[in-house]
C-alpha atoms as a PDB file:
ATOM      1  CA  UNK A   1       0.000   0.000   0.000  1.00  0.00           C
ATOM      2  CA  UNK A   2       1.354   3.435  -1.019  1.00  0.00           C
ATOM      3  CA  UNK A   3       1.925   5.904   1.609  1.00  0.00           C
ATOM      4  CA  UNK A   4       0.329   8.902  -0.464  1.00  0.00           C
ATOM      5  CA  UNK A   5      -2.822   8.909  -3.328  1.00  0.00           C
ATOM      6  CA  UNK A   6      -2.144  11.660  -5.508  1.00  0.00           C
ATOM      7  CA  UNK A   7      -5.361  12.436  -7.729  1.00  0.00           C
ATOM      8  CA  UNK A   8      -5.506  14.220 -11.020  1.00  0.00           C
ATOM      9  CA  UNK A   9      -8.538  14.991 -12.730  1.00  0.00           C
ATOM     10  CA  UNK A  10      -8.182  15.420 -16.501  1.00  0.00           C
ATOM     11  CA  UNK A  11     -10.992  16.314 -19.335  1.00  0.00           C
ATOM     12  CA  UNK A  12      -9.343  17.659 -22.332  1.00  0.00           C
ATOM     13  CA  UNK A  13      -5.836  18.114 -20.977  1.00  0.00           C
ATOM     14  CA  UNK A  14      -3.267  16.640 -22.293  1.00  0.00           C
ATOM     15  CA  UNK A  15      -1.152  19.907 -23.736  1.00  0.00           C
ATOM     16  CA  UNK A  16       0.186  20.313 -19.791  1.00  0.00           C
ATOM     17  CA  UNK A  17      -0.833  16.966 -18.458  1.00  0.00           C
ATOM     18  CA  UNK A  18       2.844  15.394 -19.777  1.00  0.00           C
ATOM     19  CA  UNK A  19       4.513  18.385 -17.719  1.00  0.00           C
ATOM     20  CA  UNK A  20       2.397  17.810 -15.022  1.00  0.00           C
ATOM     21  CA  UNK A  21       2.985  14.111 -14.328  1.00  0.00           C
ATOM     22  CA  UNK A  22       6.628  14.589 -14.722  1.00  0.00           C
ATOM     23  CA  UNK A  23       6.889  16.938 -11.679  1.00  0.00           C
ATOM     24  CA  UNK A  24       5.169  14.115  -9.482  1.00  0.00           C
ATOM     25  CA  UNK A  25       7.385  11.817 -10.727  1.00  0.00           C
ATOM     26  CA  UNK A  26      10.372  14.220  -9.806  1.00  0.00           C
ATOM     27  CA  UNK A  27       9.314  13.915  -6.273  1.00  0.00           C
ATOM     28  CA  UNK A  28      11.936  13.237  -3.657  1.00  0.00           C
ATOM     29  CA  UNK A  29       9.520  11.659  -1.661  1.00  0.00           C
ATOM     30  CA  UNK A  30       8.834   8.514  -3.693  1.00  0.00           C
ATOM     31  CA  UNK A  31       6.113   5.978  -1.762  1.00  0.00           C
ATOM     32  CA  UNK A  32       3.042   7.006  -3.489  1.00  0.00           C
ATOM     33  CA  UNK A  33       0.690   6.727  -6.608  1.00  0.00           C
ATOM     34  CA  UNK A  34      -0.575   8.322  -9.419  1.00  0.00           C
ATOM     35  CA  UNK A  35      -4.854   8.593  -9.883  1.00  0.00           C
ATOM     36  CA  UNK A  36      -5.004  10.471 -12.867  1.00  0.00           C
ATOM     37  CA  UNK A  37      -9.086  10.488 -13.926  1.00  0.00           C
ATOM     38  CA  UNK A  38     -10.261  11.000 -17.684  1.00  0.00           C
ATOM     39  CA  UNK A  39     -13.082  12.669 -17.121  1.00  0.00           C
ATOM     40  CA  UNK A  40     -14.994  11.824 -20.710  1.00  0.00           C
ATOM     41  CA  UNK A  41     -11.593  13.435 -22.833  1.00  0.00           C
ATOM     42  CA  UNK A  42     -11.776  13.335 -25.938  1.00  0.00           C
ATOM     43  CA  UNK A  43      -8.269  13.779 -26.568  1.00  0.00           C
ATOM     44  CA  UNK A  44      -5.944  11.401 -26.879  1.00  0.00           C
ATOM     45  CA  UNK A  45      -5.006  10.497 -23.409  1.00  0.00           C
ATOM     46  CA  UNK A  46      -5.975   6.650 -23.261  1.00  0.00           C
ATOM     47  CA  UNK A  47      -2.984   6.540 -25.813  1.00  0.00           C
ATOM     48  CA  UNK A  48      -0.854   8.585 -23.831  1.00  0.00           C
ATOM     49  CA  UNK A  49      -1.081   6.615 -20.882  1.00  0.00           C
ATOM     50  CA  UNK A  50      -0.770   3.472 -22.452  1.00  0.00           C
ATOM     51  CA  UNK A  51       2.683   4.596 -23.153  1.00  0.00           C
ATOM     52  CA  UNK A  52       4.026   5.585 -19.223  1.00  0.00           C
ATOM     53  CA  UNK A  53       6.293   2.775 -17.981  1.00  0.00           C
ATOM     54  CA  UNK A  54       6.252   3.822 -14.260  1.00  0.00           C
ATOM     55  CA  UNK A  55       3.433   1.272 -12.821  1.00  0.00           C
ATOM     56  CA  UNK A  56       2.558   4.003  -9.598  1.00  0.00           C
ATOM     57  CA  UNK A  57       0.494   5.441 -12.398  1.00  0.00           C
ATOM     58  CA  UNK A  58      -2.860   3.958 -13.148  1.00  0.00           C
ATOM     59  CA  UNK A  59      -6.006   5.417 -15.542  1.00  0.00           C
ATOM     60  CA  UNK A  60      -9.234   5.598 -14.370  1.00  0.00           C
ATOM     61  CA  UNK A  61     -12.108   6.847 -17.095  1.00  0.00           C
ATOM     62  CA  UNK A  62     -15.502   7.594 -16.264  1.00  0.00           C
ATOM     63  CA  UNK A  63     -18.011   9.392 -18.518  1.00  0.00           C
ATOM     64  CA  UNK A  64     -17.419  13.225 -18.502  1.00  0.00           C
ATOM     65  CA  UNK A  65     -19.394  14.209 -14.411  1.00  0.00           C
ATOM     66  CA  UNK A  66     -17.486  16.914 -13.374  1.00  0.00           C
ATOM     67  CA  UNK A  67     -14.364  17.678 -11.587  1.00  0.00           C
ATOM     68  CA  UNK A  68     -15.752  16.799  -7.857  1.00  0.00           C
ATOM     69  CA  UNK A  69     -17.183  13.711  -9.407  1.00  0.00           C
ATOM     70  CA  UNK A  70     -13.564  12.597 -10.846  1.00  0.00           C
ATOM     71  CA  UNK A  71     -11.521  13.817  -7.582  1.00  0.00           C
ATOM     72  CA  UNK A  72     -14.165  11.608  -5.716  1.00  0.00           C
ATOM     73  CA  UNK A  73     -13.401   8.745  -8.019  1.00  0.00           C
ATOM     74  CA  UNK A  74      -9.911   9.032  -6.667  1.00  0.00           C
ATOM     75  CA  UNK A  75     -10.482   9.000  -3.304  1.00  0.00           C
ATOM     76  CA  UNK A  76     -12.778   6.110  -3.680  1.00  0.00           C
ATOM     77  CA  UNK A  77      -9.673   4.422  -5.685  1.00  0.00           C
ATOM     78  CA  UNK A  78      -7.007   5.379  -3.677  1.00  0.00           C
ATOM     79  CA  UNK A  79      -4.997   3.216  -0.787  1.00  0.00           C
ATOM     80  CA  UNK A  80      -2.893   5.747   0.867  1.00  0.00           C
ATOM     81  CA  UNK A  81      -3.194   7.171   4.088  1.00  0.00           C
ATOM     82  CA  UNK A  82      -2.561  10.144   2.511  1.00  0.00           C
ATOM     83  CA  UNK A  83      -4.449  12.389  -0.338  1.00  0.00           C
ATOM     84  CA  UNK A  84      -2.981  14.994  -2.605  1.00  0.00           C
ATOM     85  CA  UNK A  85      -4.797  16.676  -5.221  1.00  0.00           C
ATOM     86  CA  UNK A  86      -3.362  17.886  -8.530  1.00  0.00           C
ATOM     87  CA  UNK A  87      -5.091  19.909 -11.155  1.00  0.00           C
ATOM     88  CA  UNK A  88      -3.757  18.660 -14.601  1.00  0.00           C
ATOM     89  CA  UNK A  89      -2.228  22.187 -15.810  1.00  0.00           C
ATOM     90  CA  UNK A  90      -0.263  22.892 -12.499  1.00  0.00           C
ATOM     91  CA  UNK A  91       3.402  21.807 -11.216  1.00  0.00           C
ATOM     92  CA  UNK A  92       5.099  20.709  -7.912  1.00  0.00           C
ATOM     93  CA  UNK A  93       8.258  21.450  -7.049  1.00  0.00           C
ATOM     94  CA  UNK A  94      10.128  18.412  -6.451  1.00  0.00           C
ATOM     95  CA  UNK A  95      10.250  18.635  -2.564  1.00  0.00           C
ATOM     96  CA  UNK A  96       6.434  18.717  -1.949  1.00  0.00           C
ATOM     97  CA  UNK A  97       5.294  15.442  -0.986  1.00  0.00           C
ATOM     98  CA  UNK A  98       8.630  14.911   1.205  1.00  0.00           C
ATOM     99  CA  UNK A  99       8.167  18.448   3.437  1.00  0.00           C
ATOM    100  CA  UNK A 100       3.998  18.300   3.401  1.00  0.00           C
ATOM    101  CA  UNK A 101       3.646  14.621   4.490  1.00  0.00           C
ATOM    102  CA  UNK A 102       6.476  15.344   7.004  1.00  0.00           C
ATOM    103  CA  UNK A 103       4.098  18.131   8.457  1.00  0.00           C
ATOM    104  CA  UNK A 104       1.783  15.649   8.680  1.00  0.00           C
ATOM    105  CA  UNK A 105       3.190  12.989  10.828  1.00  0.00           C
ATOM    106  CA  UNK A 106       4.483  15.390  12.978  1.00  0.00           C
ATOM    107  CA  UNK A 107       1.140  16.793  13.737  1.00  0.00           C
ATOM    108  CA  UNK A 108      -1.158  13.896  13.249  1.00  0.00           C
ATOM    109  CA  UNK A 109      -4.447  16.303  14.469  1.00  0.00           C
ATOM    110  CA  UNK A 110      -4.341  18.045  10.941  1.00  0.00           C
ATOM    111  CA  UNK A 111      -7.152  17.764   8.815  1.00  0.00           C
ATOM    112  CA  UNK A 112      -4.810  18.923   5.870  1.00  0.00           C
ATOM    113  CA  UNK A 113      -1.616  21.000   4.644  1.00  0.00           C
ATOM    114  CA  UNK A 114      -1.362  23.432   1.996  1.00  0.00           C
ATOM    115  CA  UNK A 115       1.109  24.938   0.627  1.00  0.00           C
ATOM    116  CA  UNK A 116       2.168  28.907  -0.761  1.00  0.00           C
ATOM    117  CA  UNK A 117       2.339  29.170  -4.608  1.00  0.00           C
ATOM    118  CA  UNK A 118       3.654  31.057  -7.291  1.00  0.00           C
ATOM    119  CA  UNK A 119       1.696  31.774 -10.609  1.00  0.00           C
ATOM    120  CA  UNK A 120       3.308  30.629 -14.100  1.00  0.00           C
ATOM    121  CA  UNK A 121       1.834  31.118 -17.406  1.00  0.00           C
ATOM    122  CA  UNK A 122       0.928  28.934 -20.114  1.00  0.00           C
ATOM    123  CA  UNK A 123       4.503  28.056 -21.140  1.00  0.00           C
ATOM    124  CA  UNK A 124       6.104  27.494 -17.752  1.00  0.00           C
ATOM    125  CA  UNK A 125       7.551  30.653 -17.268  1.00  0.00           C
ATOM    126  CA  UNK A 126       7.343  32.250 -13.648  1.00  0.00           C
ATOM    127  CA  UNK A 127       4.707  35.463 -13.584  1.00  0.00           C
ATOM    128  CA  UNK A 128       7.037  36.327 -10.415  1.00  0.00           C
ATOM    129  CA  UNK A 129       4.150  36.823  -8.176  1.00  0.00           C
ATOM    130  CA  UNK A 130       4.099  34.297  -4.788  1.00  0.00           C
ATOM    131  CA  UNK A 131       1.217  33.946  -2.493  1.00  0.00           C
ATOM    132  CA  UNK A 132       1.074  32.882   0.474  1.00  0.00           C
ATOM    133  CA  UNK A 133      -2.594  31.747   2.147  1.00  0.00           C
ATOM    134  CA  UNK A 134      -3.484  33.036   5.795  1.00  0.00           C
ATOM    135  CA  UNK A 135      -5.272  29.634   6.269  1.00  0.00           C
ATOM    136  CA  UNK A 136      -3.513  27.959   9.176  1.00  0.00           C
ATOM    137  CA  UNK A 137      -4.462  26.579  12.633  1.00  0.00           C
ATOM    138  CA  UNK A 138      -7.759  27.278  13.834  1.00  0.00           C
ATOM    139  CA  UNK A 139      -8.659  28.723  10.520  1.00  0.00           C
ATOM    140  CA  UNK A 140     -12.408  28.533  10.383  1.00  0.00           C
ATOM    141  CA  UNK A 141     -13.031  32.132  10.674  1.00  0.00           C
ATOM    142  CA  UNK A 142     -10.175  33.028   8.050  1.00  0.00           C
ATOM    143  CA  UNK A 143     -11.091  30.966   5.525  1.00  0.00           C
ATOM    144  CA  UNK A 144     -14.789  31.981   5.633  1.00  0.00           C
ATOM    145  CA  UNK A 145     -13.888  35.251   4.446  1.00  0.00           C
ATOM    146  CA  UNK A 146     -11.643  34.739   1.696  1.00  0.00           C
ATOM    147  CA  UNK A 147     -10.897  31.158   0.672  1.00  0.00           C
ATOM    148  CA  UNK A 148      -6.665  31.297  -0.056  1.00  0.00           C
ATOM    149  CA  UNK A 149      -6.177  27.421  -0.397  1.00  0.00           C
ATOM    150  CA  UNK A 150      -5.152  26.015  -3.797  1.00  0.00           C
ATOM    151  CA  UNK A 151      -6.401  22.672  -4.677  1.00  0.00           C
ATOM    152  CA  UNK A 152      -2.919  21.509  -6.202  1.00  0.00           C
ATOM    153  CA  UNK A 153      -1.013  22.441  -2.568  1.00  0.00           C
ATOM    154  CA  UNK A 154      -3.556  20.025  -0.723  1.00  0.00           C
ATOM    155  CA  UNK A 155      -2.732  17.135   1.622  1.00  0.00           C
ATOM    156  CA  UNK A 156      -5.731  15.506   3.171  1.00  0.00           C
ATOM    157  CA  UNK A 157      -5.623  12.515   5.387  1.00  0.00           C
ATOM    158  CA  UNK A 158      -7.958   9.658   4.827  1.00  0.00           C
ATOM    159  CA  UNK A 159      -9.693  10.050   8.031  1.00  0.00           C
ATOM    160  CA  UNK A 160      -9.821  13.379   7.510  1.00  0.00           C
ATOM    161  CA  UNK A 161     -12.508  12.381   4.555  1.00  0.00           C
ATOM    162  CA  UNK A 162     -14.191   9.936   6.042  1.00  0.00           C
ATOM    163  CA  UNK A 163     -15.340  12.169   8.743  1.00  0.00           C
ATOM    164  CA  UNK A 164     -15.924  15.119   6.662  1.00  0.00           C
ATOM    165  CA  UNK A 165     -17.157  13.812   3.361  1.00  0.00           C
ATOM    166  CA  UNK A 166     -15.418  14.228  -0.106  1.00  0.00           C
ATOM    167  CA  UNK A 167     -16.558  16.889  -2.237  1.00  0.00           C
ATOM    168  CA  UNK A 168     -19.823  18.094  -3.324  1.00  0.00           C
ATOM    169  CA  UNK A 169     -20.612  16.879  -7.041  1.00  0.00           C
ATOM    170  CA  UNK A 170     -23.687  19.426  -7.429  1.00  0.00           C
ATOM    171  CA  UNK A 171     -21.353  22.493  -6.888  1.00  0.00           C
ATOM    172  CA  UNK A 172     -19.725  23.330 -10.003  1.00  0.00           C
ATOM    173  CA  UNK A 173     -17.574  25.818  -8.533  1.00  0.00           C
ATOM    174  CA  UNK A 174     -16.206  26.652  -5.124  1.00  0.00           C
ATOM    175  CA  UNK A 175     -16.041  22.871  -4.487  1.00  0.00           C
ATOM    176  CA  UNK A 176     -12.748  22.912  -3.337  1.00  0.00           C
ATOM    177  CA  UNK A 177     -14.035  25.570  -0.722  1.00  0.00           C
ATOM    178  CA  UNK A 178     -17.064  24.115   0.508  1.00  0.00           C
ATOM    179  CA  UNK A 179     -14.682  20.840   1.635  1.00  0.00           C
ATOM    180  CA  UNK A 180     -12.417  22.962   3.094  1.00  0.00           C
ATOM    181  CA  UNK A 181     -14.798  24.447   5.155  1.00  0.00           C
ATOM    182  CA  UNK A 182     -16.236  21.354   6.539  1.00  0.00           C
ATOM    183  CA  UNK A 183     -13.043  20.495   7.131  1.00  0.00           C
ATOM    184  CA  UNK A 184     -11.781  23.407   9.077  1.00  0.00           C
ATOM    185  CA  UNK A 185     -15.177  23.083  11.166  1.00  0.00           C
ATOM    186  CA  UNK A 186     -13.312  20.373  12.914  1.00  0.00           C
ATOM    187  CA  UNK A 187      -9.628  20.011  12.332  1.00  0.00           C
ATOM    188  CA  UNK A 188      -6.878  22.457  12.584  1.00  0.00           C
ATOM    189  CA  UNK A 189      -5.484  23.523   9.505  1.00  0.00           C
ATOM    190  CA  UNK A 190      -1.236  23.414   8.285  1.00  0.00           C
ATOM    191  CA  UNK A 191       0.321  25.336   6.495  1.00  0.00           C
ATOM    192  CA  UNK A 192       4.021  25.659   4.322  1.00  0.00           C
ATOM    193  CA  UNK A 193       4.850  28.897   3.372  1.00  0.00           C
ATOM    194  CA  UNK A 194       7.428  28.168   1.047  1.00  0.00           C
ATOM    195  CA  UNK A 195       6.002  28.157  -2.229  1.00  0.00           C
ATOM    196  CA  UNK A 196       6.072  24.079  -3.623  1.00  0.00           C
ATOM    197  CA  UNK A 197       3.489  24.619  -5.967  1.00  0.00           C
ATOM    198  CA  UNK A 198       3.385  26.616  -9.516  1.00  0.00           C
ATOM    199  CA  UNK A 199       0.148  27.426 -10.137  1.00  0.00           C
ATOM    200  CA  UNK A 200      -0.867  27.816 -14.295  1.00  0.00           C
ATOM    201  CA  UNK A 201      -2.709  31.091 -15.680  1.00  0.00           C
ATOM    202  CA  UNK A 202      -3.851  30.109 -18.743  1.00  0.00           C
ATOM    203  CA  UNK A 203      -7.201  31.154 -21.680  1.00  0.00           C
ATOM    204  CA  UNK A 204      -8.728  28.134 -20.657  1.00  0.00           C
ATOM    205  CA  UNK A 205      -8.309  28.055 -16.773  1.00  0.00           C
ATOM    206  CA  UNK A 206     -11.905  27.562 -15.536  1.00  0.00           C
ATOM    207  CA  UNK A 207     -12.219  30.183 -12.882  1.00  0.00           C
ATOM    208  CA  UNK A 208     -11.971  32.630 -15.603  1.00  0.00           C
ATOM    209  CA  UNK A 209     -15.229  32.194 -16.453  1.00  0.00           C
ATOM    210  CA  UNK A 210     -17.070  34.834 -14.332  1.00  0.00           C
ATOM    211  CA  UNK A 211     -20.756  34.935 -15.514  1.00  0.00           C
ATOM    212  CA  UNK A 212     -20.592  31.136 -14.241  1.00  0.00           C
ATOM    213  CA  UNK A 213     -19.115  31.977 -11.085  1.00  0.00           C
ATOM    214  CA  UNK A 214     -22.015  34.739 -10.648  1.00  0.00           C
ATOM    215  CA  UNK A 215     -24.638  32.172 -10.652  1.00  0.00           C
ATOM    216  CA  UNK A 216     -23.058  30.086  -8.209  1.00  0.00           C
ATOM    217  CA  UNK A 217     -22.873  32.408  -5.807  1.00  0.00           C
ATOM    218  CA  UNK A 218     -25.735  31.100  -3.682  1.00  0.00           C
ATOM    219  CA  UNK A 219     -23.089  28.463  -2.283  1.00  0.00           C
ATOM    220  CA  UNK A 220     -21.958  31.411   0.292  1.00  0.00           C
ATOM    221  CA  UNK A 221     -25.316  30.799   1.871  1.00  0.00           C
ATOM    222  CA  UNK A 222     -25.312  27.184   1.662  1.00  0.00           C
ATOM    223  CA  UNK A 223     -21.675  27.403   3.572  1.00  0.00           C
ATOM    224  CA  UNK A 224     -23.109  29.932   5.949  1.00  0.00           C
ATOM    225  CA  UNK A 225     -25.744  27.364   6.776  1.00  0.00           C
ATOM    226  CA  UNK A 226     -23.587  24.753   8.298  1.00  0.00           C
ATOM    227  CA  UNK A 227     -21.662  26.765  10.025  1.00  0.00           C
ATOM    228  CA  UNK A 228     -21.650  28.265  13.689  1.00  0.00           C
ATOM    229  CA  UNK A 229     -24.119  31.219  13.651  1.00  0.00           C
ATOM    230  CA  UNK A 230     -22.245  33.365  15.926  1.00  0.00           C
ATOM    231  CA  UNK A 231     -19.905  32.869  12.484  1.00  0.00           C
ATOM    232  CA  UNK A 232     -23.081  35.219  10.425  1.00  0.00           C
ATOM    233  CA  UNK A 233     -21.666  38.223  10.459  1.00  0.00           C
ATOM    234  CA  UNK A 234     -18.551  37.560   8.270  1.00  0.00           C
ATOM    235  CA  UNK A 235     -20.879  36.358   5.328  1.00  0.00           C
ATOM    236  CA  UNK A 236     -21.344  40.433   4.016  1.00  0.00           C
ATOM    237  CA  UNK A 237     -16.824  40.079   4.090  1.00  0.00           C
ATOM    238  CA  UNK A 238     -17.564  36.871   2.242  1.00  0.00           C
ATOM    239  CA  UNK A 239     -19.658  38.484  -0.575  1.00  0.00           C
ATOM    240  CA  UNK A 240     -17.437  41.267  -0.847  1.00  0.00           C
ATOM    241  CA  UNK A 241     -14.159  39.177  -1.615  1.00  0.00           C
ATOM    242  CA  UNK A 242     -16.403  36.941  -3.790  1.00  0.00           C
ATOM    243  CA  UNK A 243     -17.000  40.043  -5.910  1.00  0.00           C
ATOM    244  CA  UNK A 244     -13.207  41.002  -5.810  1.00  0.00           C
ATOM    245  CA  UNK A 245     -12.480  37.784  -7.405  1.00  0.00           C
ATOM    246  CA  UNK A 246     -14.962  38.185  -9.779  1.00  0.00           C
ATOM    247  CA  UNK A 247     -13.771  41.665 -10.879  1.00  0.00           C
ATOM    248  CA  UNK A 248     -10.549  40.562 -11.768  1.00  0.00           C
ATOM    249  CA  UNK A 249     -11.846  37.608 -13.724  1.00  0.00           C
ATOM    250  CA  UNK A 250     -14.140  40.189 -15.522  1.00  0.00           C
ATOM    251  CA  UNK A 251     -10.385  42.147 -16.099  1.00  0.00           C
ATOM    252  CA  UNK A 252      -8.786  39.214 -17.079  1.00  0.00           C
ATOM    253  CA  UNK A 253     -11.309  39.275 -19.991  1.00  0.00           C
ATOM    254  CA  UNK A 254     -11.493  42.665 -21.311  1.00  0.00           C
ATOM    255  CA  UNK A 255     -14.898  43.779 -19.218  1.00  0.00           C
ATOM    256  CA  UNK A 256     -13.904  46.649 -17.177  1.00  0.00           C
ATOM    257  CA  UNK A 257     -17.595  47.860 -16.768  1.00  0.00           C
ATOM    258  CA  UNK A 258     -18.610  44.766 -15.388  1.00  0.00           C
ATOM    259  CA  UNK A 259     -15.398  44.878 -13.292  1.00  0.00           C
ATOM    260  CA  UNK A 260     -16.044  48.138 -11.672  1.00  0.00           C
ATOM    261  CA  UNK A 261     -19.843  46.901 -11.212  1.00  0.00           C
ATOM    262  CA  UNK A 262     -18.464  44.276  -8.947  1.00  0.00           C
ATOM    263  CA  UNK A 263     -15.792  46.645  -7.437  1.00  0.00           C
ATOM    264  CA  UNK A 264     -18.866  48.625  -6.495  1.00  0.00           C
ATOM    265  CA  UNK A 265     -20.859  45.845  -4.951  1.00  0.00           C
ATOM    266  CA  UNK A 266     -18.039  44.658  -2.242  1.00  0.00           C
ATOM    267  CA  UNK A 267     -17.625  47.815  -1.166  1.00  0.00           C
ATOM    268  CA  UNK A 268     -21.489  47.888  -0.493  1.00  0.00           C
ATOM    269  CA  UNK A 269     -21.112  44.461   0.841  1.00  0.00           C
ATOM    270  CA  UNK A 270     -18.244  45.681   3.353  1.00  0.00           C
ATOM    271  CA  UNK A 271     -16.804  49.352   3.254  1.00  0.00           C
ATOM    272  CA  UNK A 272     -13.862  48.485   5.003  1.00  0.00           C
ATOM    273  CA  UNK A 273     -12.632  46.518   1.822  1.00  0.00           C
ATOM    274  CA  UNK A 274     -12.073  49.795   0.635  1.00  0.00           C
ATOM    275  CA  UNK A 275      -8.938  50.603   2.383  1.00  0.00           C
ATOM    276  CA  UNK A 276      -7.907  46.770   1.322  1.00  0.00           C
ATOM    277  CA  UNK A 277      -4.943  46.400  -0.902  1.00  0.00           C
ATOM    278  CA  UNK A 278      -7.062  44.012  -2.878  1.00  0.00           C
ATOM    279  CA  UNK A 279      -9.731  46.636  -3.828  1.00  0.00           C
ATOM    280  CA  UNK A 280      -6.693  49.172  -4.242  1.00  0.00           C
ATOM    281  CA  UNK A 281      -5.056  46.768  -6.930  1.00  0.00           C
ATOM    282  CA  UNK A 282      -8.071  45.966  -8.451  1.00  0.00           C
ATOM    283  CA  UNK A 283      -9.162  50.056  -8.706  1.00  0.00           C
ATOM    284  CA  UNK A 284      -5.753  50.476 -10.657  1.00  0.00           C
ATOM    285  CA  UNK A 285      -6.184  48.064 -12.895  1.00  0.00           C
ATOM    286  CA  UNK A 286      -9.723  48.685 -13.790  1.00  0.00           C
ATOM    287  CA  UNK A 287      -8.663  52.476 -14.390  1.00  0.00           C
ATOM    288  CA  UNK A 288      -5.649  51.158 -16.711  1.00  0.00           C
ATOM    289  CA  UNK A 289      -8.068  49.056 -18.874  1.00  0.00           C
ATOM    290  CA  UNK A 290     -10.017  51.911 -19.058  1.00  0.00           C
ATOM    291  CA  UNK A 291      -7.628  54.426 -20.649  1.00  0.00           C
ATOM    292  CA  UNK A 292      -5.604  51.868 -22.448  1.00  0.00           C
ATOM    293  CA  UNK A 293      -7.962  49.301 -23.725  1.00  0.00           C
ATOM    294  CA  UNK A 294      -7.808  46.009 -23.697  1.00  0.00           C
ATOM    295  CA  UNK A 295      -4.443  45.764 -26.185  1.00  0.00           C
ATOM    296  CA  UNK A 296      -2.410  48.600 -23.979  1.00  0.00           C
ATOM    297  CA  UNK A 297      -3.705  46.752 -20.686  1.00  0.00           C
ATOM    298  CA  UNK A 298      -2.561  43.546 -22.012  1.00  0.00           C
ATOM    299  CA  UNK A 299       1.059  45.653 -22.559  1.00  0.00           C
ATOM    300  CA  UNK A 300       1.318  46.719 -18.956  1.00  0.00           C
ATOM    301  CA  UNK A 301       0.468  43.475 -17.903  1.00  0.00           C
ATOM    302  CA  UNK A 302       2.571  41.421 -20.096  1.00  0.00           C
ATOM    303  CA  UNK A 303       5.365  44.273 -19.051  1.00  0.00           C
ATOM    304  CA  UNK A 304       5.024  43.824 -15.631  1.00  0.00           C
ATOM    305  CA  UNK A 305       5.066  39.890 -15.414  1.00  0.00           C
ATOM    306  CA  UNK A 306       8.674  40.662 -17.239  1.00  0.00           C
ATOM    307  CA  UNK A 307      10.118  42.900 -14.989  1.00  0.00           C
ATOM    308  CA  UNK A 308       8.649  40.649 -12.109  1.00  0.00           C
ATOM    309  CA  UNK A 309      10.189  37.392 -13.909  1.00  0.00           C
ATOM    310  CA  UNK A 310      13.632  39.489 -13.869  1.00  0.00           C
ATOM    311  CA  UNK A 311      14.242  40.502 -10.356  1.00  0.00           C
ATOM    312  CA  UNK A 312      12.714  37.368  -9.354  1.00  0.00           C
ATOM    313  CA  UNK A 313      15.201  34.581  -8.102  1.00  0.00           C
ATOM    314  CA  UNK A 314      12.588  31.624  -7.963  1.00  0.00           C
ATOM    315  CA  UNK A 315      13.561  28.938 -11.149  1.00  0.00           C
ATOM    316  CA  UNK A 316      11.252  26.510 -11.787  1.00  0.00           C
END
């Protein structure tokens, strides 16, 4: 039995899949297997994986259900003690396992242990930005405010699930969030600040997609209902940092009316995300797109992400 299940869910993703299951199999920690889970592809990864020699990795198809379906089809797979997630575009650097599961067994109350990350684009090449989660400890309150975890940085233990739950296959976004929260309603939560994963912006990433985010928004209340209510009066913070995030995916697409819109409605939803440096950034940049358009913003951006790659000293 491997000591760690590492689950990747794949539909349509084979132009960074290779990459991707190449930095697991880089891992110095080496005691584990690879779950990766066509989701209904129809590209050509049944050949692909017909071709991989190492026999930790195994194929699992299903008909296409969803990503919380496929990550549960891991989980119901897997025989670690141990459960990492992996989205198919994203990269770990080749310490993760080792230092995360070592968290672990030294503190055997966690629930699970996440990781900071650094954004890379679609080619591999660093965007020089880091980030670093506030999620750690007793993190309930935290993360129902602002949910900081990445998927790819996750290490859950298997009791850990089978208390909780896996995730919830009728939420087509935020599903990653809702676990966590369950989670953090009874486990402490740990946390590695060194950045061990690289997180991929990419055209197709699906949390660019905000007019499907917007309709999924009624999960806030659906969190809010499970949890403590002397916990009620963050869910206006909630809203507001929801709208933040949908903003800049409104940016990240050329709609800087919609963006401001959004801008407008977290600061009704909490005015003290005004003073934020979140709302500050995201002002900025909705003014740039606005002079500049969406070719000059596209400039500064593409500018910046240079001059961020340069003085950087991360290599990936």
């Amino acid at each position: 039995m491997s000591c760690c299940s590492i689950i990747i869910p794949a539909y349509n993703a084979i132009k960074y899949l290779p990459e991707t299951l190449e930095s697991v199999l880089k891992q110095t920690f080496t005691d584990f297997e690879v779950l990766i889970i066509n989701d209904g592809s129809f590209d050509n990864i049944v050949e692909w994986a017909a071709d991989i020699k190492d026999s930790r990795v195994k194929l699992i198809s299903q008909t296409n259900q969803g990503v919380s379906a496929a990550r549960n089809t891991g989980i119901a797979e897997a025989k670690g003690e141990y459960i990492a997630f992996l989205d198919a575009d994203d990269l770990w650097e080749p310490t993760k396992l080792e230092k995360q599961l070592q968290c672990l067994m030294n503190n055997p109350s966690l629930g699970f242990v996440h990781t900071a990350m650094l954004l890379i684009d679609g080619e591999g090449k660093s965007l020089g930005r880091k980030f670093t989660s506030n999620i750690e400890g007793e993190a309930l309150k935290p993360l129902l405010e602002n949910n900081t975890v990445v998927t790819s940085s996750v290490i859950v233990t298997r009791n850990c699930l089978e208390t909780v739950g896996n995730f919830n296959k009728n939420l087509s976004f935020s599903e990653d969030w809702e676990l966590w929260v369950r989670i953090a309603s009874r486990y402490p939560i740990g946390l590695i600040k060194e950045p061990l994963v690289f997180y991929r912006l990419h055209a197709n990433n699906t949390t660019r997609n905000w007019q499907m985010f917007e309709k999924d928004l009624s999960i806030i209340e659906q969190i809010f209902e499970s949890v403590p209510q002397e916990l009620s009066y963050l869910k206006n913070r909630t809203y507001a940092y929801a709208k933040i995030f949908l903003a800049w995916k409104a940016l990240q697409t050329g709609y800087s009316q919609q963006a401001a819109y959004f801008r407008n409605q977290a600061i009704k939803h909490y005015l003290k995300v005004l003073f934020s440096p979140q709302l500050i950034r995201l002002s900025l940049a909705i003014a740039l797109l606005g002079i500049f358009g969406n070719e000059g913003f596209n400039r500064i951006q593409s500018l910046i992400y240079t001059i961020r790659r340069r003085v950087s000293t991360v290599k990936i």
